[in-house]
N, C-alpha and C. Protein backbone atom coordinates (compact mmCIF):
# COMPACT_ATOMS: atom_id res chain seq x y z
N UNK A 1 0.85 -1.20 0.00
CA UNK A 1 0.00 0.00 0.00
C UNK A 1 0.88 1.25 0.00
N UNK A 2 0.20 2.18 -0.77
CA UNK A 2 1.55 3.45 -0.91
C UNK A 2 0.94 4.25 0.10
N UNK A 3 1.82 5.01 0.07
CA UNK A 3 1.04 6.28 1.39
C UNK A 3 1.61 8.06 0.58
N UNK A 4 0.36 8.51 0.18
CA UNK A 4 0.61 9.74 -0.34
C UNK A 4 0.53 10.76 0.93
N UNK A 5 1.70 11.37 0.80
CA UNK A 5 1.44 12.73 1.50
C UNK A 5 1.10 14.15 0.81
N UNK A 6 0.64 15.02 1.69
CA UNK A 6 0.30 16.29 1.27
C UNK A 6 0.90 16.96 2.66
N UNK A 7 1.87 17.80 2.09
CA UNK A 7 2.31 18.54 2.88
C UNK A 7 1.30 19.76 3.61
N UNK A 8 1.39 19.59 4.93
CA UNK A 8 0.54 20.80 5.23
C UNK A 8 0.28 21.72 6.23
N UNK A 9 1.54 22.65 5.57
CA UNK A 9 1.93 23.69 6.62
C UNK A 9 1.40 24.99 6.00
N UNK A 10 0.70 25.02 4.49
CA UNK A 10 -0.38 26.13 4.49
C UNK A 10 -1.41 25.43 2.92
N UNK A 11 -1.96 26.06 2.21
CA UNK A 11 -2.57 25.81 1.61
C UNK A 11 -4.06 25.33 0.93
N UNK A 12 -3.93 24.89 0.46
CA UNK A 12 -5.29 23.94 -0.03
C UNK A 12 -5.48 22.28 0.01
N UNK A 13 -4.88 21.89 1.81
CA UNK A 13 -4.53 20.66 2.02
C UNK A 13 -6.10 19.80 2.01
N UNK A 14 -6.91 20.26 2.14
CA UNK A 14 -8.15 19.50 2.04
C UNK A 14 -8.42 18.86 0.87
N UNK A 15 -8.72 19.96 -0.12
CA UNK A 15 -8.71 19.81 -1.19
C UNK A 15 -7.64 18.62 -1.92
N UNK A 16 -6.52 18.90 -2.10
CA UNK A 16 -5.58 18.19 -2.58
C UNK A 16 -5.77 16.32 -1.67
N UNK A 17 -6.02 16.71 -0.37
CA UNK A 17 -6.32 14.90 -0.07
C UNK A 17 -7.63 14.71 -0.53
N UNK A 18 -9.09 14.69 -1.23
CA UNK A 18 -9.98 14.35 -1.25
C UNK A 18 -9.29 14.34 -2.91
N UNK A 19 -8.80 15.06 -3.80
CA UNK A 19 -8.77 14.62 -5.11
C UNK A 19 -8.15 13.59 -5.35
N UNK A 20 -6.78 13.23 -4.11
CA UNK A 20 -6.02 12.38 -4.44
C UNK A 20 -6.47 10.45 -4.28
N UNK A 21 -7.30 11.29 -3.07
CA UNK A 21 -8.28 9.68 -2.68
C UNK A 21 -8.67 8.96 -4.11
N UNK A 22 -9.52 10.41 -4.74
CA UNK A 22 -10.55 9.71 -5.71
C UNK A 22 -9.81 9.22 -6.96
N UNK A 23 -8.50 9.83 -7.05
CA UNK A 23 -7.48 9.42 -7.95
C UNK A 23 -7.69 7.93 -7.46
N UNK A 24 -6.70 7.90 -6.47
CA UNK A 24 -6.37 6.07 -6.31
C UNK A 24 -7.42 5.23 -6.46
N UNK A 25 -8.78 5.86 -5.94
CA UNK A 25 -9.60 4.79 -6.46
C UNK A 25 -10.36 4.17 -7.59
N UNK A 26 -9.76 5.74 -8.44
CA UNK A 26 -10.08 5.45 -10.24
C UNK A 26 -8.91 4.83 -10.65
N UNK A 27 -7.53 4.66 -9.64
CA UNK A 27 -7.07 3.98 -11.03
C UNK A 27 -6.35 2.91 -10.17
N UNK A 28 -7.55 2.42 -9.14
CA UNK A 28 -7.24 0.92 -7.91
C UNK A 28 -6.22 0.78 -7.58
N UNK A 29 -5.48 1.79 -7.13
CA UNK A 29 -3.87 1.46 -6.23
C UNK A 29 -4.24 1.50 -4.75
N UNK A 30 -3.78 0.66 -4.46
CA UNK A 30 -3.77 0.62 -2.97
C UNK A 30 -2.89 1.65 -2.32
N UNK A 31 -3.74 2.87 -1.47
CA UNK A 31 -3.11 3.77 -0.33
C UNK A 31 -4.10 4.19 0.21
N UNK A 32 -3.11 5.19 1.18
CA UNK A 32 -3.64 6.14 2.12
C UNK A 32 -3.21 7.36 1.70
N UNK A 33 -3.71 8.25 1.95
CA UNK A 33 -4.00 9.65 2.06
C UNK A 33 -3.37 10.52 3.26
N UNK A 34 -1.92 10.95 3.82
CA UNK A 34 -1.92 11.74 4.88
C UNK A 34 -1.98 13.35 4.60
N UNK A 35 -1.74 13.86 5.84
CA UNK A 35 -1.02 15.32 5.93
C UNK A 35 0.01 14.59 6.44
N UNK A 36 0.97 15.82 6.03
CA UNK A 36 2.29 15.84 6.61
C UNK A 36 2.80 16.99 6.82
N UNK A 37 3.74 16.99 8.30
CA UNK A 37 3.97 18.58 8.63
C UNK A 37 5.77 18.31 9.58
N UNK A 38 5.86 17.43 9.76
CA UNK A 38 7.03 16.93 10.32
C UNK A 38 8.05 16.24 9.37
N UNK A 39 9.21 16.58 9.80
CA UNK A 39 10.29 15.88 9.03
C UNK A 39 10.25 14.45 8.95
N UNK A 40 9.60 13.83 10.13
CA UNK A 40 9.58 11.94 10.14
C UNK A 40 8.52 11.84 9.49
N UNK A 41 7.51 12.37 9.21
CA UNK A 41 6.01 12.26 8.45
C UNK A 41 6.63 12.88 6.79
N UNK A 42 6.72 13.75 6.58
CA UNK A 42 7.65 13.70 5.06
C UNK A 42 8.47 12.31 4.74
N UNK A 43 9.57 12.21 5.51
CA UNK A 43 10.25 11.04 5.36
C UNK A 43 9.51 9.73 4.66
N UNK A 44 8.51 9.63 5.69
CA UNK A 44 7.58 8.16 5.45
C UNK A 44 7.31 7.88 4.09
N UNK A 45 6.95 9.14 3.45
CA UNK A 45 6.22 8.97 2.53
C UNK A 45 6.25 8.26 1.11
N UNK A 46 5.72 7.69 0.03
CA UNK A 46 5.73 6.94 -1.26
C UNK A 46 5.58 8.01 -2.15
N UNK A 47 4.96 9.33 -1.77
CA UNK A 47 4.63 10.37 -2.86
C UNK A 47 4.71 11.48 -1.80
N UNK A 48 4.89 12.81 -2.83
CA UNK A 48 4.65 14.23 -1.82
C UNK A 48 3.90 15.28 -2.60
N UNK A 49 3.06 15.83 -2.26
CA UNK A 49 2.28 16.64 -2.90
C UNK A 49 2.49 18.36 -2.08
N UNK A 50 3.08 19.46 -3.01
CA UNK A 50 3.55 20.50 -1.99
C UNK A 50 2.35 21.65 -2.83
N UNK A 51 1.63 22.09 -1.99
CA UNK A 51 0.14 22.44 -2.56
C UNK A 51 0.74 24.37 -2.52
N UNK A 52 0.03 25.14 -2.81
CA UNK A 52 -0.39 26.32 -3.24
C UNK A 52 -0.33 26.69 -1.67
N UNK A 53 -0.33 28.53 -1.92
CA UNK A 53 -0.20 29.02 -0.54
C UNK A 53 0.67 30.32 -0.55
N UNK A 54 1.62 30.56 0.05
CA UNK A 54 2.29 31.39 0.41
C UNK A 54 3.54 31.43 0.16
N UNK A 55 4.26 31.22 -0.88
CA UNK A 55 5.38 30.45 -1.08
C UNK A 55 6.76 31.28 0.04
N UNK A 56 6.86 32.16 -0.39
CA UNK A 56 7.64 32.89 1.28
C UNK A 56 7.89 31.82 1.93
N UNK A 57 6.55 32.12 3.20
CA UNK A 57 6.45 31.41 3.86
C UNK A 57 6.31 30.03 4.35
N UNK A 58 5.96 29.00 3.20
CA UNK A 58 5.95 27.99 2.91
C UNK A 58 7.59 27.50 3.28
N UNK A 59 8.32 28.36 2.24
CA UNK A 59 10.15 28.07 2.14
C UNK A 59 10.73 28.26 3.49
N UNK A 60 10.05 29.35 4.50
CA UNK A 60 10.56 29.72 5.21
C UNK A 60 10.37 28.68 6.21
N UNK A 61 8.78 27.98 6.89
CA UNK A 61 8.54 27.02 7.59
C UNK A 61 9.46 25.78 7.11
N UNK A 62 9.74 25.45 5.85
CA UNK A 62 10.69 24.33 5.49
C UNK A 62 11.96 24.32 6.01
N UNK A 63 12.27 25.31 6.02
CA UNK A 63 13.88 25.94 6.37
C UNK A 63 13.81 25.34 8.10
N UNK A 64 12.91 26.26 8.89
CA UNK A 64 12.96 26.31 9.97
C UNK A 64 12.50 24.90 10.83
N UNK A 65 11.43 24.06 10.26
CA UNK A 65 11.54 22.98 10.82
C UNK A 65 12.53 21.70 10.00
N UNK A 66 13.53 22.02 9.33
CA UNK A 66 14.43 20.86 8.80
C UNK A 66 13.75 20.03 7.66
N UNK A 67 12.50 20.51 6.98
CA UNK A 67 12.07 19.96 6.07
C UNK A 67 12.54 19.47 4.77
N UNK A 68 12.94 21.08 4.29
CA UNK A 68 13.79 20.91 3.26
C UNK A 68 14.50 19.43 2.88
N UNK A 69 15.34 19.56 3.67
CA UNK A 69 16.66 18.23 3.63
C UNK A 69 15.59 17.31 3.43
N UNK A 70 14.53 17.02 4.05
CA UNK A 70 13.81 15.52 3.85
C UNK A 70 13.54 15.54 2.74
N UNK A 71 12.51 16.86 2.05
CA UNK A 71 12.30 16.95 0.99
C UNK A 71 13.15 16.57 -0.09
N UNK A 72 14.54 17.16 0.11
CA UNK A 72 15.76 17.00 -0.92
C UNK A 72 15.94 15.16 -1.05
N UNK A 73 16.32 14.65 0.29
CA UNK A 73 16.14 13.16 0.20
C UNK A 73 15.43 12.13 -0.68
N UNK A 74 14.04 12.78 -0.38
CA UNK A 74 12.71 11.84 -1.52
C UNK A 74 13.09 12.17 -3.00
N UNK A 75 13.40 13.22 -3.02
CA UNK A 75 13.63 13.25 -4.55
C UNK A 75 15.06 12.66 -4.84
N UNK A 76 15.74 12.75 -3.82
CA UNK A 76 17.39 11.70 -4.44
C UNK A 76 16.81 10.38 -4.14
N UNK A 77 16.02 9.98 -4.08
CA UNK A 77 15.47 8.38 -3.70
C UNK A 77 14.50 8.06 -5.35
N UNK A 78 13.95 9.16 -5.59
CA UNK A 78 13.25 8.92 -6.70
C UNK A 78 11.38 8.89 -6.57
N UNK A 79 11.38 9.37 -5.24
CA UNK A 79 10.01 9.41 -4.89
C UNK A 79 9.65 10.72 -5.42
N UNK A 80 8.37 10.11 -6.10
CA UNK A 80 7.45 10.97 -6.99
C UNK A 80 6.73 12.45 -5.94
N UNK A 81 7.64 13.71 -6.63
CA UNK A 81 6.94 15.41 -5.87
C UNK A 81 6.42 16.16 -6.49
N UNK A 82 5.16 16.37 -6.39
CA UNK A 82 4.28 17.65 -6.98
C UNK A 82 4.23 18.85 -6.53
N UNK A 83 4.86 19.69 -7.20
CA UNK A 83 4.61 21.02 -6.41
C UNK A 83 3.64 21.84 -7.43
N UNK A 84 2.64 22.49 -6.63
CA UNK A 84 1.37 23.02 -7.64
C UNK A 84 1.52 24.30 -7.12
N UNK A 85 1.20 25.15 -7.80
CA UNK A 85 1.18 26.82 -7.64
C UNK A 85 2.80 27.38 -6.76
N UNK A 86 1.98 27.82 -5.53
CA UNK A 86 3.66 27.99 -4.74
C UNK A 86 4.61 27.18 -4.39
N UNK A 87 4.07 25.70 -4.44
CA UNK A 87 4.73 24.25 -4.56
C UNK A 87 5.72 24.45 -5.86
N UNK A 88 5.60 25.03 -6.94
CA UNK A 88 6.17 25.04 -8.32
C UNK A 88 7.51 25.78 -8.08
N UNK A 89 6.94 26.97 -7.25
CA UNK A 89 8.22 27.93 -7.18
C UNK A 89 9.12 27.42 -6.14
N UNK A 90 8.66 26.71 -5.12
CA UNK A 90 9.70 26.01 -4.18
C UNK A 90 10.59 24.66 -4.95
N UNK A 91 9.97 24.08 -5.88
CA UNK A 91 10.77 23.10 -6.38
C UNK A 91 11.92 23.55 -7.25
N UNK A 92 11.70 24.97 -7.56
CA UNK A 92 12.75 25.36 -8.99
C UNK A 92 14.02 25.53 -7.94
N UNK A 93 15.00 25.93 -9.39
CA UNK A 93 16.07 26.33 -9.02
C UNK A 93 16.04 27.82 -8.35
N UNK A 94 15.48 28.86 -9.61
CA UNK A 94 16.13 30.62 -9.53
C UNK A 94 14.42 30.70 -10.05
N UNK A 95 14.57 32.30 -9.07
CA UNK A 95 13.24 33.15 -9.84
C UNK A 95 13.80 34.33 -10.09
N UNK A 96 12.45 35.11 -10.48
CA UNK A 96 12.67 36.23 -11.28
C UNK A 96 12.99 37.54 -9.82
N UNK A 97 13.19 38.21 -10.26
CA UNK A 97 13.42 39.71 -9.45
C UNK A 97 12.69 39.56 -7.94
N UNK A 98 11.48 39.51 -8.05
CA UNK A 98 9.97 39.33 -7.07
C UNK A 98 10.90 37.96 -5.91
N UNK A 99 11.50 37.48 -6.75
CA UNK A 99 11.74 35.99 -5.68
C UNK A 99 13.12 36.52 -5.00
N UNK A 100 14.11 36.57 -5.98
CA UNK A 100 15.48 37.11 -5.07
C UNK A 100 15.19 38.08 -4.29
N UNK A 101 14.05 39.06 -4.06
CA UNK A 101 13.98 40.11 -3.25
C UNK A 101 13.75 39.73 -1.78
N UNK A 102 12.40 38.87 -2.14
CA UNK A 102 11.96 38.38 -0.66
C UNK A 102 12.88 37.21 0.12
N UNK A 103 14.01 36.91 -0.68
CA UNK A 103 14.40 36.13 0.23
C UNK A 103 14.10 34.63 -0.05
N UNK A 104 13.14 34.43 -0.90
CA UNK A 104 12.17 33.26 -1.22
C UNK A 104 13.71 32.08 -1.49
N UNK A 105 13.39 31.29 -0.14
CA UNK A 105 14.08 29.76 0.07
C UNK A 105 13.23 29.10 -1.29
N UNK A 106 14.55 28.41 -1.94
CA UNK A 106 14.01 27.13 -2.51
C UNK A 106 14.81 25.71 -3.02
N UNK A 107 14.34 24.94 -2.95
CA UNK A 107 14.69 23.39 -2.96
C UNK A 107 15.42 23.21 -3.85
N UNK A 108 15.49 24.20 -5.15
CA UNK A 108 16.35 23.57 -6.48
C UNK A 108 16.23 21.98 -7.08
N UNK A 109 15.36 21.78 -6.65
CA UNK A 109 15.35 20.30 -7.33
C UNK A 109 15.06 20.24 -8.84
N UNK A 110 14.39 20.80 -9.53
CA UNK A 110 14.23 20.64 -11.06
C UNK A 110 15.33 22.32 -11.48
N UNK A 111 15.39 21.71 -12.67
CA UNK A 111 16.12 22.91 -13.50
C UNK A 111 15.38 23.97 -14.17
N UNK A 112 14.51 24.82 -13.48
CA UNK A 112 13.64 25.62 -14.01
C UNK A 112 13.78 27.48 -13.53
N UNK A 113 13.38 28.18 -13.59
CA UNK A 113 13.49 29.33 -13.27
C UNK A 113 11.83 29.82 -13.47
N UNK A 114 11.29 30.00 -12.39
CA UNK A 114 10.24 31.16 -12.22
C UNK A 114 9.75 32.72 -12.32
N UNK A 115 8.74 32.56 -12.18
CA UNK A 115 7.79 34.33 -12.30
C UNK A 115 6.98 33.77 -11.45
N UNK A 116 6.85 34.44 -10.25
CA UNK A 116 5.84 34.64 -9.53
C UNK A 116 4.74 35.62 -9.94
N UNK A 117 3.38 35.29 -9.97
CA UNK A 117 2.30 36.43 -10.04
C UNK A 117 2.33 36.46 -11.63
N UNK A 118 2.56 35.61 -12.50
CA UNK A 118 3.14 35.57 -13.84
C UNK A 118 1.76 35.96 -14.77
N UNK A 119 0.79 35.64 -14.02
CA UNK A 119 -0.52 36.65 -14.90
C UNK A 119 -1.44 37.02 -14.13
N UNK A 120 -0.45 37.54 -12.93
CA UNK A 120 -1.28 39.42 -12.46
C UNK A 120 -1.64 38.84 -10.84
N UNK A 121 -2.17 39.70 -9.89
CA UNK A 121 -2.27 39.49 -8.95
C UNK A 121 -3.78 38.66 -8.53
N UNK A 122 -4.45 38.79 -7.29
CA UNK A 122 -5.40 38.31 -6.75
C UNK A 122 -6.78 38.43 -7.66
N UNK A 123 -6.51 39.78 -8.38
CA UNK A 123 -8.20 39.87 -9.14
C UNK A 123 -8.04 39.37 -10.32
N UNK A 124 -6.91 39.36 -11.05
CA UNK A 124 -6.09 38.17 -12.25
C UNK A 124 -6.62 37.02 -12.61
N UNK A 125 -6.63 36.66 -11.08
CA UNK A 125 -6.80 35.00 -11.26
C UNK A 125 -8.32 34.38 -12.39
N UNK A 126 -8.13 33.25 -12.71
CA UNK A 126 -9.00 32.98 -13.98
C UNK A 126 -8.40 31.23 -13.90
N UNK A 127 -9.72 30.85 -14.67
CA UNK A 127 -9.71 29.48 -15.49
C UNK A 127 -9.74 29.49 -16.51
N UNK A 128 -9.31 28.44 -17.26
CA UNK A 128 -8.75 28.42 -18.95
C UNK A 128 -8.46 26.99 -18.86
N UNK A 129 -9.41 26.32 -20.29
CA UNK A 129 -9.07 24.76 -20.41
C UNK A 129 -8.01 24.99 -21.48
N UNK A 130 -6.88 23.73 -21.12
CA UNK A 130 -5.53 23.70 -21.38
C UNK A 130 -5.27 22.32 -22.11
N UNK A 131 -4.63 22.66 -22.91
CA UNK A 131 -4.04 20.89 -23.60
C UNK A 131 -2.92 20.39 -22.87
N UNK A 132 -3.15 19.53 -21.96
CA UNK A 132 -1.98 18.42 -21.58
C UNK A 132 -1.87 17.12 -21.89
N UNK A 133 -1.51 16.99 -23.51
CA UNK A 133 -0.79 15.93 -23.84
C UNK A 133 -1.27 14.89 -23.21
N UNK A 134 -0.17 14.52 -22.19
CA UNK A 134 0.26 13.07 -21.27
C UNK A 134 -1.25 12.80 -20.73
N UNK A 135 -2.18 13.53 -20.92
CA UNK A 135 -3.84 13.58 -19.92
C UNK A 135 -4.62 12.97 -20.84
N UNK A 136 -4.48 12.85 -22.38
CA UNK A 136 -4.86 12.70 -23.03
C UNK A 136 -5.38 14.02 -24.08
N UNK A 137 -6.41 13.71 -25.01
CA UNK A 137 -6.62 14.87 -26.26
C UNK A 137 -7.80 15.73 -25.16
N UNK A 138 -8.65 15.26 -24.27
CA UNK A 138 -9.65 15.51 -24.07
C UNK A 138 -8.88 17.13 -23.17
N UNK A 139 -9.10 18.39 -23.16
CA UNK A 139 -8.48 19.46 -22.59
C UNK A 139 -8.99 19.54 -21.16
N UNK A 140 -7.96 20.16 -20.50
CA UNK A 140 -8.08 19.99 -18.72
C UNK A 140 -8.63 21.26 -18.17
N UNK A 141 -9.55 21.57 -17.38
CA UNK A 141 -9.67 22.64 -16.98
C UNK A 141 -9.00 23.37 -15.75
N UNK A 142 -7.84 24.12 -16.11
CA UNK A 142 -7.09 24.48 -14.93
C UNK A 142 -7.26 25.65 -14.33
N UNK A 143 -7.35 25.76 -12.95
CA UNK A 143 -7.69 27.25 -12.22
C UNK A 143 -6.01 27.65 -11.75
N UNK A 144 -6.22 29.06 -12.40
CA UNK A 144 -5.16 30.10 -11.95
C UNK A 144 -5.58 30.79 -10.95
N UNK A 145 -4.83 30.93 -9.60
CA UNK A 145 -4.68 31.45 -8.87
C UNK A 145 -3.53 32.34 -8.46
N UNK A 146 -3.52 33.60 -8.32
CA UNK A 146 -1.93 34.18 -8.41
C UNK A 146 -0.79 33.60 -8.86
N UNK A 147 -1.26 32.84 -10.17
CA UNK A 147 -0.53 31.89 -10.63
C UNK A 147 1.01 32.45 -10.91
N UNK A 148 1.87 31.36 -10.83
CA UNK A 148 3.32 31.60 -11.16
C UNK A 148 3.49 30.90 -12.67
N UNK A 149 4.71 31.38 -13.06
CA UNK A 149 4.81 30.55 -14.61
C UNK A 149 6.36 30.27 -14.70
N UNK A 150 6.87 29.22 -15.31
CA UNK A 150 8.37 28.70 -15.59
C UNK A 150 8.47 29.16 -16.95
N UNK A 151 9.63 30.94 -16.74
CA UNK A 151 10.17 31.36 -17.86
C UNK A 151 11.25 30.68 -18.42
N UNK A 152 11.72 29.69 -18.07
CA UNK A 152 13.39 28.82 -18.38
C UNK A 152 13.26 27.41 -17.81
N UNK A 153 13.90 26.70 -18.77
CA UNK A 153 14.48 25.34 -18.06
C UNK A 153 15.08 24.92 -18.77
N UNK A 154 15.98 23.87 -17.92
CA UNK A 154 17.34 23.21 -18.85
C UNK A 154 16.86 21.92 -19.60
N UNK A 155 17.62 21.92 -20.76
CA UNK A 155 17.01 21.32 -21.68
C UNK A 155 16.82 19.23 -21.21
N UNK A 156 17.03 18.72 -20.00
CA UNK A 156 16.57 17.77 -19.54
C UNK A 156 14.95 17.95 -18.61
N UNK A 157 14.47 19.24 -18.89
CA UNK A 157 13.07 19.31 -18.37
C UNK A 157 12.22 19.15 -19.39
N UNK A 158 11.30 18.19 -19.14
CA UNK A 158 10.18 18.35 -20.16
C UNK A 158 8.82 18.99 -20.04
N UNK A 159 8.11 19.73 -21.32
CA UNK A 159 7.55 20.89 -21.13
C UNK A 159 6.24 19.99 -21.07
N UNK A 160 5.28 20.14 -20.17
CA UNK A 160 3.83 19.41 -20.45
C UNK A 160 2.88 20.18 -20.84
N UNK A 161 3.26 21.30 -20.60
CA UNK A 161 1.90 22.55 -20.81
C UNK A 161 2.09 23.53 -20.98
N UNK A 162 1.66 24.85 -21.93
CA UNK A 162 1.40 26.30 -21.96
C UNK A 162 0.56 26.65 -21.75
N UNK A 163 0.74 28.40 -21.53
CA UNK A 163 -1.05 28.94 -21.54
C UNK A 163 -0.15 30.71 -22.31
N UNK A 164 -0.99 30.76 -23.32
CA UNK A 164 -0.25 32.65 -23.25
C UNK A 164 1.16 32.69 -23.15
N UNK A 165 1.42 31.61 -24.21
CA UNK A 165 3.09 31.97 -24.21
C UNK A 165 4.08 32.01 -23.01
N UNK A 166 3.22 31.36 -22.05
CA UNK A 166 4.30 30.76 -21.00
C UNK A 166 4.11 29.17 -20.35
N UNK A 167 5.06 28.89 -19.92
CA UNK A 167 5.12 27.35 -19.11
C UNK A 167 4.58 27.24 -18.09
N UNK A 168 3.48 26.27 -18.09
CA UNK A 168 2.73 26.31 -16.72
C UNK A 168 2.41 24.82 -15.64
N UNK A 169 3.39 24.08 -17.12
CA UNK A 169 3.35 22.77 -16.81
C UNK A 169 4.30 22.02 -17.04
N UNK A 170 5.35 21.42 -16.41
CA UNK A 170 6.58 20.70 -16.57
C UNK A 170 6.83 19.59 -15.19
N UNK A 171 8.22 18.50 -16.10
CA UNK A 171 8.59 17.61 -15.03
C UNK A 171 9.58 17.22 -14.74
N UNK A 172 10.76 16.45 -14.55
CA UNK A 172 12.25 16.07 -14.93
C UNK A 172 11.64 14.76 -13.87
N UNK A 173 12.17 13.61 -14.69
CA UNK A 173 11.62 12.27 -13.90
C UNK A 173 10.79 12.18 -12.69
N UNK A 174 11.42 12.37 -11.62
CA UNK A 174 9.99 12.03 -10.63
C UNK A 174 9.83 13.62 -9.86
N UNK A 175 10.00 14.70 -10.49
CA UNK A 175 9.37 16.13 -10.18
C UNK A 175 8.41 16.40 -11.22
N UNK A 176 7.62 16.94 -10.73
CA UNK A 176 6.06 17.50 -11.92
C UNK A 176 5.91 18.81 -11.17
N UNK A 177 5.93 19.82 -11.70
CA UNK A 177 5.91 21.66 -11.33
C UNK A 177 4.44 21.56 -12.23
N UNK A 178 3.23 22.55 -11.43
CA UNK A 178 2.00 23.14 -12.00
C UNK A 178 1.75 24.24 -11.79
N UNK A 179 1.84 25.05 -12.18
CA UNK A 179 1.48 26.72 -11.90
C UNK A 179 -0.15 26.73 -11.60
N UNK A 180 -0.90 25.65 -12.07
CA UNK A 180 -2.30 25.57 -11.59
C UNK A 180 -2.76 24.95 -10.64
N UNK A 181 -4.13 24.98 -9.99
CA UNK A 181 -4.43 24.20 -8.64
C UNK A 181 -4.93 22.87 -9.29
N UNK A 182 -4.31 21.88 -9.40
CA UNK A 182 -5.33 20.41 -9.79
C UNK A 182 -6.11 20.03 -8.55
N UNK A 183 -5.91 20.35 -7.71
CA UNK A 183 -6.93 19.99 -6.74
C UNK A 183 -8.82 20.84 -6.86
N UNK A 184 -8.36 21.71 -7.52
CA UNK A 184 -9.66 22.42 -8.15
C UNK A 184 -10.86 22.39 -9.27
N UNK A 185 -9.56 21.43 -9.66
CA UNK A 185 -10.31 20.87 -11.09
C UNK A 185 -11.76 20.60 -11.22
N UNK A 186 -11.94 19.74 -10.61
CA UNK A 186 -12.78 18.81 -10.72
C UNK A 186 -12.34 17.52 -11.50
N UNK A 187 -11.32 17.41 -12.14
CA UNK A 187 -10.36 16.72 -13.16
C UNK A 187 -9.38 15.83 -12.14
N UNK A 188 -9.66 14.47 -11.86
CA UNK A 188 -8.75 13.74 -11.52
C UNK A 188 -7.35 13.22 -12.22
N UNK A 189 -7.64 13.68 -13.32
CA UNK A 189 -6.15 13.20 -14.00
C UNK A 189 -4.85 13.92 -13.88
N UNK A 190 -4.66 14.76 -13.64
CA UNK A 190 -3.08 15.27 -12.96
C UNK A 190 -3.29 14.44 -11.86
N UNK A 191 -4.05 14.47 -10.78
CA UNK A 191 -3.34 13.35 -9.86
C UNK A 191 -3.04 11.46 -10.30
N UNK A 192 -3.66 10.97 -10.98
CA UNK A 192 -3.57 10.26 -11.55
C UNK A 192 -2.26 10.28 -12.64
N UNK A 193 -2.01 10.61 -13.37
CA UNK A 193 -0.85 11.34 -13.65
C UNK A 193 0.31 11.18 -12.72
N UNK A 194 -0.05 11.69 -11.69
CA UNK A 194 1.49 11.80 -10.78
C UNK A 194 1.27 10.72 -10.17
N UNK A 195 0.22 9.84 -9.61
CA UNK A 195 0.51 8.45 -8.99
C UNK A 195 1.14 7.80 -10.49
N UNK A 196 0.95 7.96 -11.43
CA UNK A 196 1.49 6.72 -12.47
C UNK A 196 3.49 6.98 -11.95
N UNK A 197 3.62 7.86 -11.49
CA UNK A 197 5.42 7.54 -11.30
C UNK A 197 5.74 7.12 -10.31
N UNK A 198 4.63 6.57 -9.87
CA UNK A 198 5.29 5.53 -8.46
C UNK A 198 5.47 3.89 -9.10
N UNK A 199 7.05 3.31 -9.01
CA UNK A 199 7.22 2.73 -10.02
C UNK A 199 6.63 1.42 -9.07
N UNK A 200 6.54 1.13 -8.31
CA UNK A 200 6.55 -0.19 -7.71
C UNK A 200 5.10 -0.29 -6.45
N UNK A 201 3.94 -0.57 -6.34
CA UNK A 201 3.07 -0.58 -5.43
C UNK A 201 3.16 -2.00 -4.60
N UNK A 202 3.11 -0.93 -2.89
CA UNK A 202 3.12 -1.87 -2.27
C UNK A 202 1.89 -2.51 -1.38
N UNK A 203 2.14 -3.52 -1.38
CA UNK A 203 0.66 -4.34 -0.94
C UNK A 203 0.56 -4.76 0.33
N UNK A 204 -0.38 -4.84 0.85
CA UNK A 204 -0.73 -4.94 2.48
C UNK A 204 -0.01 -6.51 2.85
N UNK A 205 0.39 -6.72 3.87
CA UNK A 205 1.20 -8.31 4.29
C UNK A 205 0.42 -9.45 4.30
């Protein structure tokens, strides 16, 4: 049985565990569903889901309770990490101006470079159905929320999605960056999607 976590030290942690449930049970993998807010509860985990929020502060709580490093771990192990909205900007390497200012901690795990606020602030925000490929032909409906966008990446990142001439969707083996909320969807397939890179399921004794 796998055990997905959702990190949840701010965000849209509700959300993100009720989509992920209904994932596993559309596509019959055996798990559980946690939060996670501790470095031994990260650790545990088969998957990590780093949801939308505050990214600042998000980086900053990582920093301060020793998260980070765990975080860094799962991904040198090969365990499958989603970072969605401010989750996106904590997984990159470098951001734009807006990020070096505040200070904004981040994980560097994929080779990407950010824009925070990349189409406009709080009254900005908007939905727009999107072609993602790997989801199939049928188009996804993704909600922007003070969305961020990936202006750069090194050429071992692969691009999954645009919107308006920017990147809003990318992965490098077991990292997947979304500038959108999939937990909003109504669309189970990004999570479905990111359970497919869990290479090995484990089964109850």
């Amino acid at each position: 049985m796998v055990k997905i976590g959702i990190l949840s030290l701010q965000g849209d942690i509700e959300e993100h565990v009720s989509m992920m449930k209904k994932a596993l049970d559309r596509t019959g993998m055996p798990g559980e569903v946690s939060w996670v807010k501790t470095p031994e509860e990260v650790s545990s985990v088969d998957a990590l889901v780093i949801p939308g929020g505050e990214s600042t502060t998000i980086g900053k709580l990582l920093r301060l309770y020793g998260i980070d490093n765990e975080i860094r771990k799962l991904a040198e192990k090969g365990v499958p990490i989603m970072g969605t909205c401010a989750g996106l900007v904590l997984l990159s390497n470098s951001g734009c101006e807006e990020v070096e200012k505040t200070g904004q901690p981040l994980l560097g795990l994929i080779d990407a470079s950010v824009e925070r606020n990349a189409f406009g602030r709080q009254k900005e925000s908007f939905e727009a159905d999107i072609g993602i490929p790997v989801l199939g032909k049928e188009k996804y409906h993704a909600v922007f929320i003070r969305a961020p966008a990936i202006t750069k990446t090194g050429k071992d990142v692969n691009i999954l999605a645009g919107y308006n001439g920017k990147i809003v969707a990318a992965e490098k083996n077991n990292i997947i960056l979304l500038a959108f909320h999939p937990e909003l969807s109504g669309d189970t397939r990004m999570h479905e999607y990111f359970l497919s890179h869990l290479k090995k399921i484990k089964t109850p004794p």
